[in-house]
Structures are given as C-alpha cells and as structure tokens.
C-alpha atoms as a PDB file:
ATOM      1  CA  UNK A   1     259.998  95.753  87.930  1.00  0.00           C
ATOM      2  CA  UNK A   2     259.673  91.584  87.239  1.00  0.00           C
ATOM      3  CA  UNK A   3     255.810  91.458  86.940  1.00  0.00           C
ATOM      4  CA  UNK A   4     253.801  93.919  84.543  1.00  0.00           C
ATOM      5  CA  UNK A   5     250.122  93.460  84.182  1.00  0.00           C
ATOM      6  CA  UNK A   6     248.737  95.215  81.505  1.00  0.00           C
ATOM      7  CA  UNK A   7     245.003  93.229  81.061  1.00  0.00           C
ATOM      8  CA  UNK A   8     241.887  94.689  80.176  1.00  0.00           C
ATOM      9  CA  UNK A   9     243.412  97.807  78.278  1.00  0.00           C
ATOM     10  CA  UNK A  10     241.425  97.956  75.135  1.00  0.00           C
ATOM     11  CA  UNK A  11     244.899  98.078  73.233  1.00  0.00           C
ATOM     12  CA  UNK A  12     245.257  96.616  69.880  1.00  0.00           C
ATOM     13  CA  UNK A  13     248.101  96.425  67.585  1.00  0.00           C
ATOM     14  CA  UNK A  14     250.054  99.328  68.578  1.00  0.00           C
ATOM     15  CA  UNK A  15     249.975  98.642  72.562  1.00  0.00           C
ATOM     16  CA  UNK A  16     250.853  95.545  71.761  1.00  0.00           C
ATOM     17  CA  UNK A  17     253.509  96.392  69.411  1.00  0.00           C
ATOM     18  CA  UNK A  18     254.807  98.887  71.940  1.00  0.00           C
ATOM     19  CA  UNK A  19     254.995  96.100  74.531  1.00  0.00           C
ATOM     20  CA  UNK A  20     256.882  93.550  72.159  1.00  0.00           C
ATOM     21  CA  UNK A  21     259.545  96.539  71.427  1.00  0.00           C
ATOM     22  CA  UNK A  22     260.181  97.323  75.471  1.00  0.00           C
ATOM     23  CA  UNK A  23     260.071  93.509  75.720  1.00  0.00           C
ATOM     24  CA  UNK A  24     262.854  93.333  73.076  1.00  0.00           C
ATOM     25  CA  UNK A  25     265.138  95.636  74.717  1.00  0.00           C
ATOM     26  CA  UNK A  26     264.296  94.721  78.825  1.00  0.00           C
ATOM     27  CA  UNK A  27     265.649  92.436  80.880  1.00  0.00           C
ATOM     28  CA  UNK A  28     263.857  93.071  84.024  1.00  0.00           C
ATOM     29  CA  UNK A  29     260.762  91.635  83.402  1.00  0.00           C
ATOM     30  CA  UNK A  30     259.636  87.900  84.177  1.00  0.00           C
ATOM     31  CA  UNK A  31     256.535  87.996  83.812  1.00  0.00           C
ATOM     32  CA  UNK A  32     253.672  89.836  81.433  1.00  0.00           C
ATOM     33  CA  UNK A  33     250.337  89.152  81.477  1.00  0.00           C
ATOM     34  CA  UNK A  34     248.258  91.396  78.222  1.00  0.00           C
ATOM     35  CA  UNK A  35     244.930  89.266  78.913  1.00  0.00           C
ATOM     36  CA  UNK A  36     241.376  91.009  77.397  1.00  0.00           C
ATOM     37  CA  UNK A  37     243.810  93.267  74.282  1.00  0.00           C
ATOM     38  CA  UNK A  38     242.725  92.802  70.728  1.00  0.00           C
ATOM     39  CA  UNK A  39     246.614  92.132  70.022  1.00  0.00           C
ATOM     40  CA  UNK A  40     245.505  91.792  66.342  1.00  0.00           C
ATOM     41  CA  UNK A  41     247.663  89.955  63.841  1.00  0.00           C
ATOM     42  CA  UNK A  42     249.984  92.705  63.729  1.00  0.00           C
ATOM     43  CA  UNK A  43     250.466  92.924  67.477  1.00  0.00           C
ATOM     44  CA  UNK A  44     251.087  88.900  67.500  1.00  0.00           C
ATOM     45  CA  UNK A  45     253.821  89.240  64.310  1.00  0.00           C
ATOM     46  CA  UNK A  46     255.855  92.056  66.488  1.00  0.00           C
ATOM     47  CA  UNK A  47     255.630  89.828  69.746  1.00  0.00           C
ATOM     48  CA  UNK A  48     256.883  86.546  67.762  1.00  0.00           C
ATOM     49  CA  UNK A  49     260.168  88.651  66.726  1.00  0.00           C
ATOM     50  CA  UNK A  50     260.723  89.361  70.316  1.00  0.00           C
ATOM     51  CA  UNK A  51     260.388  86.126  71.626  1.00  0.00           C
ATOM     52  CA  UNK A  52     263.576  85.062  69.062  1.00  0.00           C
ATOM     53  CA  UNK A  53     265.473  87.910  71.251  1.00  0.00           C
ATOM     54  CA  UNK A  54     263.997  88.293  74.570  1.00  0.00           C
ATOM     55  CA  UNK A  55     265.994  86.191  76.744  1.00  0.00           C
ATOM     56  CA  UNK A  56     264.327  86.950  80.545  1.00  0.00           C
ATOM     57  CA  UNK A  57     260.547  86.677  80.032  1.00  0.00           C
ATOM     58  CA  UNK A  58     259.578  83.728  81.602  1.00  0.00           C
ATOM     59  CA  UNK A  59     255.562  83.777  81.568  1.00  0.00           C
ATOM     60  CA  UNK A  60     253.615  85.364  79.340  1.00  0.00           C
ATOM     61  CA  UNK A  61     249.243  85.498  79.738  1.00  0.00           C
ATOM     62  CA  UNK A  62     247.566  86.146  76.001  1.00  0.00           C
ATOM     63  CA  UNK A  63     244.746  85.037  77.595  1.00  0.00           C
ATOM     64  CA  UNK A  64     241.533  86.701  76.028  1.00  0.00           C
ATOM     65  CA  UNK A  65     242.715  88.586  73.633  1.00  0.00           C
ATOM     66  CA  UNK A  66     241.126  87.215  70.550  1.00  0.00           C
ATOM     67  CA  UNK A  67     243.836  84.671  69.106  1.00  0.00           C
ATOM     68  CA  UNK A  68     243.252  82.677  66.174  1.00  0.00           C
ATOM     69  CA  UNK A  69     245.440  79.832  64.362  1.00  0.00           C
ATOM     70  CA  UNK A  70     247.160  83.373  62.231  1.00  0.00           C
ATOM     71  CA  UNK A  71     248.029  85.002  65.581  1.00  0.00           C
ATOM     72  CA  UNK A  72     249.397  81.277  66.486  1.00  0.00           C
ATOM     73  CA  UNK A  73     251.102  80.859  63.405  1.00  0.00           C
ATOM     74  CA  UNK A  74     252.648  83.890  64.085  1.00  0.00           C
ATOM     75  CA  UNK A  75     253.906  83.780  66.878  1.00  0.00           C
ATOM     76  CA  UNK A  76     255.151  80.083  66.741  1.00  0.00           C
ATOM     77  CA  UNK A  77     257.656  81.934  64.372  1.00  0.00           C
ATOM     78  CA  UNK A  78     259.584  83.048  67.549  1.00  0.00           C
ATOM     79  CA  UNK A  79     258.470  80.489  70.133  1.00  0.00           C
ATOM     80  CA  UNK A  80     260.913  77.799  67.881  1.00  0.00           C
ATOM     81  CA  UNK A  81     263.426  80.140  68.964  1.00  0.00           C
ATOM     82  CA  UNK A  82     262.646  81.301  72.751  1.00  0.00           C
ATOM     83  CA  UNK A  83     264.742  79.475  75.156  1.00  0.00           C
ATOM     84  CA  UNK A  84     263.526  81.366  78.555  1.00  0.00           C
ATOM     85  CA  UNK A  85     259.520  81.199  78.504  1.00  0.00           C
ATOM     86  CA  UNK A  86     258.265  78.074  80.349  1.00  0.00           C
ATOM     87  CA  UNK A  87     254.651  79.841  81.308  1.00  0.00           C
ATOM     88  CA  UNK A  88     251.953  80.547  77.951  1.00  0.00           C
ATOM     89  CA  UNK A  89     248.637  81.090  78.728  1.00  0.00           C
ATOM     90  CA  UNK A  90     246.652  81.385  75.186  1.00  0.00           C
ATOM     91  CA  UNK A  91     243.557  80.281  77.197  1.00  0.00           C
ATOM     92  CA  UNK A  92     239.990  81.682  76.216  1.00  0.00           C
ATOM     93  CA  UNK A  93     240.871  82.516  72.495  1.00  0.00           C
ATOM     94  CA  UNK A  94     239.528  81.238  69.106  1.00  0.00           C
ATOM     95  CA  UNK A  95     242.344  78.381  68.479  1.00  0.00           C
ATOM     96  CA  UNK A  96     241.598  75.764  66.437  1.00  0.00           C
ATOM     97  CA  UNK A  97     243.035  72.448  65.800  1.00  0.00           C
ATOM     98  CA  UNK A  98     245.264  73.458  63.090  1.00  0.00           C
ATOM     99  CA  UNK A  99     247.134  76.005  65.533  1.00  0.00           C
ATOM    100  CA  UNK A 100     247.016  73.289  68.501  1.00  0.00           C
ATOM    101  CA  UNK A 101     249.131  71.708  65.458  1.00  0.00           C
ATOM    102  CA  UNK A 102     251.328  74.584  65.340  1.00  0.00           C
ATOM    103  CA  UNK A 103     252.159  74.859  68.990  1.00  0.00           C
ATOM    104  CA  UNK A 104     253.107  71.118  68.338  1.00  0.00           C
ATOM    105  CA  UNK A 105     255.259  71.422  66.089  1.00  0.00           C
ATOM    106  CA  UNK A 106     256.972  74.515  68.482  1.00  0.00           C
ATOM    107  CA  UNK A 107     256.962  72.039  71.597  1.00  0.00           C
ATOM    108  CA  UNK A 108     258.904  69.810  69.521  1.00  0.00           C
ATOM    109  CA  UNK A 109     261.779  72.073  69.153  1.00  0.00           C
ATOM    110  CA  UNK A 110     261.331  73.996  72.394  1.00  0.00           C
ATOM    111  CA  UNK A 111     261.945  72.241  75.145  1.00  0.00           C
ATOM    112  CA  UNK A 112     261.682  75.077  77.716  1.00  0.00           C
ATOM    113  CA  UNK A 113     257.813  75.695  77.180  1.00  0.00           C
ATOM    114  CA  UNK A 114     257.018  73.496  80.350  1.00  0.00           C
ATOM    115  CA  UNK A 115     253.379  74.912  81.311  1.00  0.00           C
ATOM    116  CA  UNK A 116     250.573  75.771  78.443  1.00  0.00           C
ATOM    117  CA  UNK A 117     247.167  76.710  78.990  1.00  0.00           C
ATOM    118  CA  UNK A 118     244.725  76.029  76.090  1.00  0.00           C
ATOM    119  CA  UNK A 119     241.499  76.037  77.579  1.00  0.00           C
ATOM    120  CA  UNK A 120     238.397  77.059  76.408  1.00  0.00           C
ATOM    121  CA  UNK A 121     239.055  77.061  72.710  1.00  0.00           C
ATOM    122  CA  UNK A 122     237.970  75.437  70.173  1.00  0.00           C
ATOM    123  CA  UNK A 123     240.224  72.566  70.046  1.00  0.00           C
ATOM    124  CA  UNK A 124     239.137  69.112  68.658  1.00  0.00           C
ATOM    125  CA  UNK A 125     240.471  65.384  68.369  1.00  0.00           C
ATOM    126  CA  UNK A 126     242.980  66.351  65.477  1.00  0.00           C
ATOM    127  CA  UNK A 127     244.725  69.261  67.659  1.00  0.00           C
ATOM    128  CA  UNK A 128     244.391  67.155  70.873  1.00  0.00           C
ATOM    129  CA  UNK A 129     246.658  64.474  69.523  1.00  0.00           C
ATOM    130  CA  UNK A 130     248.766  66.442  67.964  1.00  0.00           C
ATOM    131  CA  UNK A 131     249.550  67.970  71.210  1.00  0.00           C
ATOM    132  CA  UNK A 132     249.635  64.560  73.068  1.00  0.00           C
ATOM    133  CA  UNK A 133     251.969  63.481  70.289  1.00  0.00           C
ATOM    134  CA  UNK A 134     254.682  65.470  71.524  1.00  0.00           C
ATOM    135  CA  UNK A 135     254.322  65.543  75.005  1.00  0.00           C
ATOM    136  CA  UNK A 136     257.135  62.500  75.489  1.00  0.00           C
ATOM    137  CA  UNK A 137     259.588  64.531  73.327  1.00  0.00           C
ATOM    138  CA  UNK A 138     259.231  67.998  74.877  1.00  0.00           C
ATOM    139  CA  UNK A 139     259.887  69.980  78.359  1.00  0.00           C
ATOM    140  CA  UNK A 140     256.012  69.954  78.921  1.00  0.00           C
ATOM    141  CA  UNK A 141     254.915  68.964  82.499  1.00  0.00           C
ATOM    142  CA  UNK A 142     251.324  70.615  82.262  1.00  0.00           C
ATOM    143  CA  UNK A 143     248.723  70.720  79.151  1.00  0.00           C
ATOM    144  CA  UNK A 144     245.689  72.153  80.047  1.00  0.00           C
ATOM    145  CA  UNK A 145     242.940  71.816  77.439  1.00  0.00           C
ATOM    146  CA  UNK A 146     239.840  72.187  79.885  1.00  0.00           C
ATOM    147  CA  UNK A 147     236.675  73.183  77.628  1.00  0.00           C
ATOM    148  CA  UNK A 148     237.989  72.220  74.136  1.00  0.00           C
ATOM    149  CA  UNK A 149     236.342  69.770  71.841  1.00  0.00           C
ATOM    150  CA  UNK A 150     237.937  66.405  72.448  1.00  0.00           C
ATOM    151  CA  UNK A 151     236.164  63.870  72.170  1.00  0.00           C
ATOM    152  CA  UNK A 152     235.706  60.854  75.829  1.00  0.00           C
ATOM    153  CA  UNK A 153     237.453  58.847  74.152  1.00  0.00           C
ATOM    154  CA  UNK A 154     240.589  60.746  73.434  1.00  0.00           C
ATOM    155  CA  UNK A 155     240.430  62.564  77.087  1.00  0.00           C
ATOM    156  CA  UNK A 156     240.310  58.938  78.385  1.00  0.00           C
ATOM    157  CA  UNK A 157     244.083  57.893  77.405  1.00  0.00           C
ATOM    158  CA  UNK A 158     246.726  57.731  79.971  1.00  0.00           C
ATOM    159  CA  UNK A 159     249.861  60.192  78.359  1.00  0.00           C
ATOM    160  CA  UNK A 160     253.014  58.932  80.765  1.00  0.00           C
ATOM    161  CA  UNK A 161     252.169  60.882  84.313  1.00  0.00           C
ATOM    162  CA  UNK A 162     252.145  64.140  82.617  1.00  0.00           C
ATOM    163  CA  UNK A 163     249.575  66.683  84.166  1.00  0.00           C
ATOM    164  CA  UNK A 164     246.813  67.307  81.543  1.00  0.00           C
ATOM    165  CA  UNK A 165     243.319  69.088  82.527  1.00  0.00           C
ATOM    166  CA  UNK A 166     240.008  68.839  80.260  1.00  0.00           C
END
C-alpha cells in the first residue's frame, strides 16, 4: 500500500492520532490524503511529531479539515524537520495570515516542501508576502493561494518564474 485515502471520515483527534502513530512507524506509504476530518488541535500536535520521524510520506492532503493558525503552528513544529514531504495541501481551512507566516518561516528551513496549496483561506497581504518572501530561498516551485485575501496589487508582482495561482 503507497496511497491511503482516508477523506470524509468524520474522525477527529483520535483517527487522526491513530493515523500519525501508523504514519510514525510505516514506510510504505507515499501518499495520505485525511481531507473533510476535524483533526482537532490534538490530532495536528500528534501528526507534527511524526513528520520529525516519518521519512517516506511524500504528499499529504489536510484539505478541509478545519485548520487554523494553532493546528499550523503545530504542525510547523515537525515540518522544520521533515525532509521527504514535497506535496501539502492545507487548502479550504481557516488559515490566517499569521500561520501563512508560520509556513514561512518552515519553507525557509525546508527546502523539500516543493508544492503547497493554500487556497481558499483566509489569507491577506501580510501572509501573502510573507510567503512570497521566501519563495527565492526555498525548494518551492508551486504556491497556490487561489481565493485568499490579497489584495490586486500584491497578486500583480512578478516572483522569479515561480508558479503561483490566486
């Protein structure tokens, strides 16, 4: 098993704190997308300790599940670390600018993180260039921000041929 799709389960913190242990321990798995779970705070502490040891996962889909700049925070504690995901989708949650500041500060330690989906959250000017910021010093290829709160004029700048989607 590489792929495990495990969306629209109505788990909260202990699914997801089941799938962080199994992700600590396998080295199978590639790919995991959890989209639509309530991961709760809990749920994103446990998976930030097993990105510091999971060494295979490559993409991981968070997508929908109700993320907010703690769950961020929290799981920027072991994205620093990670040196195998290059795929995060936190797309469709309730991030803010000051966790688009977070992931910033991640992408400018980890170079791996190549493709990150941020869309349709509630990102503003202050996360935007945060995130733009770093783009020249990290592994990032694609930034996708579609349906945030950035402003024309910010979304008009050119950021060096990387891909970036508003």
């Amino acid at each position: 098993l590489k792929d495990l799709y495990i969306g629209r389960n109505e788990f909260s913190y202990n699914g997801a704190k089941a799938v962080a242990v199994a992700l600590g321990i396998n080295k199978t798995l590639i790919s995991v997308d959890m989209e639509e779970n309530k991961i709760c705070h809990h749920g994103s502490e446990n998976l930030g300790r097993t990105f510091r040891c999971n060494t295979t996962l490559v993409s991981l889909s968070l997508r929908r599940c109700g993320l907010d700049n703690e769950d961020v925070e929290l799981l920027s504690e072991g994205l620093i670390e990670n040196r195998s995901l290059h795929q995060l989708s936190l797309a469709c949650n309730l991030i803010r600018d000051s966790g688009a500041k977070m992931l910033a500060d991640v992408l400018r330690v980890n170079k791996t993180l190549n493709d990150v989906n941020l869309g349709y959250n509630k990102i503003g000017d202050e996360g935007a260039s945060a995130l733009f910021e770093v783009l020249e010093l990290s592994g990032l290829e694609t930034l996708s921000l579609t349906s945030n709160q950035i402003s024309d004029t910010l979304k008009g700048k050119n950021f060096g041929g990387k891909v970036i989607f508003y």
